[in-house]
C-alpha atoms as a PDB file:
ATOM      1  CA  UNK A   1      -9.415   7.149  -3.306  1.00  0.00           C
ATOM      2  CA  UNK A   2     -12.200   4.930  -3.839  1.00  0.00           C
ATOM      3  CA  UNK A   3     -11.713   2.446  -6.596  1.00  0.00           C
ATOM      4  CA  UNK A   4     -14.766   0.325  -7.910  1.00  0.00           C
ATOM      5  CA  UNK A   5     -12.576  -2.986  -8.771  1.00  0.00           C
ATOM      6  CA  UNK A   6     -12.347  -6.874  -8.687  1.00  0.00           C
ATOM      7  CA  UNK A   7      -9.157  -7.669  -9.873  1.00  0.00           C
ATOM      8  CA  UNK A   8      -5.651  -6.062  -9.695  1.00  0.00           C
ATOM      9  CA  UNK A   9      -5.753  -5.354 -13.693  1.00  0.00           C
ATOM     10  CA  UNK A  10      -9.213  -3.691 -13.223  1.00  0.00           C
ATOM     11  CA  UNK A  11      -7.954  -1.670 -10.431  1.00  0.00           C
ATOM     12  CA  UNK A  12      -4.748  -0.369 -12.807  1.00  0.00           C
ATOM     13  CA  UNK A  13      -7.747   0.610 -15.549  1.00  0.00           C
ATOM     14  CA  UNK A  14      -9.205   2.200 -13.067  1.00  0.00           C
ATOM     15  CA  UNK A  15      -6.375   4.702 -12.230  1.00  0.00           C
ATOM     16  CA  UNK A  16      -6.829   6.817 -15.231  1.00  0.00           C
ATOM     17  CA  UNK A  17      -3.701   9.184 -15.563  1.00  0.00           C
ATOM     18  CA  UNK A  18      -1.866   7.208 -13.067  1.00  0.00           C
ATOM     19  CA  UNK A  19      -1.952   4.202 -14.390  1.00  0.00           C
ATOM     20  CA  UNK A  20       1.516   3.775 -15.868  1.00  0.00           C
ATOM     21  CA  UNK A  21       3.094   5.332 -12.708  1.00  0.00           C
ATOM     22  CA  UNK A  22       1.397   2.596 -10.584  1.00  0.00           C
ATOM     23  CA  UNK A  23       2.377  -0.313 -12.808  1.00  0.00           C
ATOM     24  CA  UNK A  24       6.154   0.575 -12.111  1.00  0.00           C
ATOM     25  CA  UNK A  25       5.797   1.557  -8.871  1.00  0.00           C
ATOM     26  CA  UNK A  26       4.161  -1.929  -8.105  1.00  0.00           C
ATOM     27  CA  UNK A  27       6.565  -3.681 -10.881  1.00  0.00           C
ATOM     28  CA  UNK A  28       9.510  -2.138  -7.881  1.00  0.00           C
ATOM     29  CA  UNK A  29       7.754  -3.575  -5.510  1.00  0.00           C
ATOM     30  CA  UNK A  30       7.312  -7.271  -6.663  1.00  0.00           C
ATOM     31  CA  UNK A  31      11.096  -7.350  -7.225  1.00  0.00           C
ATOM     32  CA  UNK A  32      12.099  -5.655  -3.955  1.00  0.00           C
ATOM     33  CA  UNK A  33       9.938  -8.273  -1.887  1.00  0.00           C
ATOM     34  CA  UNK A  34       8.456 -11.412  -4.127  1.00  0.00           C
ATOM     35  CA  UNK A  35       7.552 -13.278  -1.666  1.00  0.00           C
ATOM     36  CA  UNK A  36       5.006 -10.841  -0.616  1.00  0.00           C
ATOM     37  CA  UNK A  37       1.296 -12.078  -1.829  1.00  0.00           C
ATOM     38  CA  UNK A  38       0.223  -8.805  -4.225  1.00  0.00           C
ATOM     39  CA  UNK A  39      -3.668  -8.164  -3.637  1.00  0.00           C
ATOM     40  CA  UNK A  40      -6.507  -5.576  -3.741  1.00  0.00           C
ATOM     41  CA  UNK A  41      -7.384  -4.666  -0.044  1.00  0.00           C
ATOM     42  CA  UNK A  42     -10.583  -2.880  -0.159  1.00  0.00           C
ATOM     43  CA  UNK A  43     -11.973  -0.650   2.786  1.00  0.00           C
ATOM     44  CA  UNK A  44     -14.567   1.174   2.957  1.00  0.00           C
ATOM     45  CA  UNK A  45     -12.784   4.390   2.280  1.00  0.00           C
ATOM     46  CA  UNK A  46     -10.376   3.481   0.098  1.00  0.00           C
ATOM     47  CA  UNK A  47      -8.885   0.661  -2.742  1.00  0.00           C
ATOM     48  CA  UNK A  48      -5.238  -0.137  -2.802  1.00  0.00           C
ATOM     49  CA  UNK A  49      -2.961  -2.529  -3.993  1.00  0.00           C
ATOM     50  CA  UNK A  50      -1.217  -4.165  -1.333  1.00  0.00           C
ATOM     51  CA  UNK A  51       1.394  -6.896  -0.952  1.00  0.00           C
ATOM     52  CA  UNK A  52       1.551  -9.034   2.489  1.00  0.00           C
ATOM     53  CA  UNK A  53      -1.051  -8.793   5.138  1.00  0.00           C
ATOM     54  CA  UNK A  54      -0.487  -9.165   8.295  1.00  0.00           C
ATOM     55  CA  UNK A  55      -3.259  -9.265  11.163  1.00  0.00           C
ATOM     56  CA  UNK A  56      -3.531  -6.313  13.147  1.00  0.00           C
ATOM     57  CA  UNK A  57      -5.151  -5.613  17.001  1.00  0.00           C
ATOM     58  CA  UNK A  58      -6.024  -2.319  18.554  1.00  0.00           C
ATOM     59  CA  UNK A  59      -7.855  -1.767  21.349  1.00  0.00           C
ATOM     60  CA  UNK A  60     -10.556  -0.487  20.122  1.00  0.00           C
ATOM     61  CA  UNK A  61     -10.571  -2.931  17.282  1.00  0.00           C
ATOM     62  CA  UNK A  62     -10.749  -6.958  18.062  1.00  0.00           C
ATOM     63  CA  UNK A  63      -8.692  -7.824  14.993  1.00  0.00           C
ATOM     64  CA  UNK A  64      -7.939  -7.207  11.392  1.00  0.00           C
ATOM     65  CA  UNK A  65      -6.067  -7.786   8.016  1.00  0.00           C
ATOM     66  CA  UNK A  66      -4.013  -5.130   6.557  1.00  0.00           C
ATOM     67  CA  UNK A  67      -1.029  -5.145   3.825  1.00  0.00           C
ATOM     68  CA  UNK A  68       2.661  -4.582   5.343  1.00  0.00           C
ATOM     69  CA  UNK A  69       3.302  -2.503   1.478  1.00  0.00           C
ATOM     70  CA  UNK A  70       0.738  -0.634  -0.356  1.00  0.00           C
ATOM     71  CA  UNK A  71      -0.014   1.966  -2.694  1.00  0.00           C
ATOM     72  CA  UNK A  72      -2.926   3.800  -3.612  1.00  0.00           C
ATOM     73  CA  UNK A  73      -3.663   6.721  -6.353  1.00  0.00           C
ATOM     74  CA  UNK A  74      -4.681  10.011  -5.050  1.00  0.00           C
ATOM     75  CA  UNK A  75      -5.808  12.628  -6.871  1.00  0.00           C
ATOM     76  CA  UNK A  76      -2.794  14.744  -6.767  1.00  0.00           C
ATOM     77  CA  UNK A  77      -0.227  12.145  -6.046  1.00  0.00           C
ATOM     78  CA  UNK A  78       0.348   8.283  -5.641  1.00  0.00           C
ATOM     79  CA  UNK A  79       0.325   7.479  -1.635  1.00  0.00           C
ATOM     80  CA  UNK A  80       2.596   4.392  -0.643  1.00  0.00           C
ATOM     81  CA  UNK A  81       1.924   2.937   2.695  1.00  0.00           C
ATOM     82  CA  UNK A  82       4.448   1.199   4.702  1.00  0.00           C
ATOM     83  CA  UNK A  83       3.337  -0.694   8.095  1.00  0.00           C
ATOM     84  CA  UNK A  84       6.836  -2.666   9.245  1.00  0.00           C
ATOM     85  CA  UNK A  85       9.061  -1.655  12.669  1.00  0.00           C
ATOM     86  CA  UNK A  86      12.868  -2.351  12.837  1.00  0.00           C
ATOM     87  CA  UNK A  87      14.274  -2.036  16.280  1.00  0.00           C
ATOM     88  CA  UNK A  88      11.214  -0.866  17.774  1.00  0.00           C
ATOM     89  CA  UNK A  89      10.778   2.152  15.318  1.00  0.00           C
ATOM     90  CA  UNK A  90       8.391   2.490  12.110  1.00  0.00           C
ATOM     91  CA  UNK A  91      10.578   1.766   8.780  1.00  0.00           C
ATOM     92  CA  UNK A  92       9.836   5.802   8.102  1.00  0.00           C
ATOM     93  CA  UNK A  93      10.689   7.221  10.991  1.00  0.00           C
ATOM     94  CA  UNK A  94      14.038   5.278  10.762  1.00  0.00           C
ATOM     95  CA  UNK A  95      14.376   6.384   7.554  1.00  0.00           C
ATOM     96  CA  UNK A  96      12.918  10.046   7.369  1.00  0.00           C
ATOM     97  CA  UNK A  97      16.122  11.849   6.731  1.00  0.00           C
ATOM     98  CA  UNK A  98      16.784   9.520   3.182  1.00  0.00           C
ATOM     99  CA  UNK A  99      12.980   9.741   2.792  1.00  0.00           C
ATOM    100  CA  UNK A 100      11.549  12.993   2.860  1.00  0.00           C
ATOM    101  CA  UNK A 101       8.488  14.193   3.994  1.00  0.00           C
ATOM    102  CA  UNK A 102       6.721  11.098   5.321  1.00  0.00           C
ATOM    103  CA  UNK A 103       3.974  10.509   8.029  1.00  0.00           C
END
């Protein structure tokens, strides 16, 4: 979802009935992982709240940032993205089974 905001509080405004759902889910996330920088990463599709950035290569694109956490309000549910690899395997593929559906 497409969020018109500058700064992580008017991003939270901005989430309407999801507000207080995203304020805990990111208040779990800055105590799972503090040292991860919390910011708004804006595309052109989308506005979420992410924490850590990493840069990214792909072949078709030269290079990129993107957060390693971050969540985003939908408008039927919150969406929490997770871009890390343990033993050569994305974090939700490891973890599917404890997890749910994930993709």
């Amino acid at each position: 979802m497409k969020i018109d905001a500058g700064t992580v509080e008017e991003f939270f405004a901005a989430c309407g009935e999801r507000e207080s759902e995203m304020r805990r889910l990111d208040e779990l996330i800055c105590k799972a992982v503090p040292s991860l920088k919390r910011q708004l990463h804006v595309s052109p599709s989308i506005t979420m709240l992410g924490y850590g950035i990493f840069e990214y290569r792909t072949k078709s694109v030269s290079g990129g940032d993107w957060p390693a956490i971050a969540i985003a309000p939908q408008k039927n549910n919150l969406s929490l993205y997770i871009c890390a690899v343990k033993d050569g395997k994305y974090i939700t593929e490891l973890y599917e089974g404890k997890l749910g559906k994930v993709s």
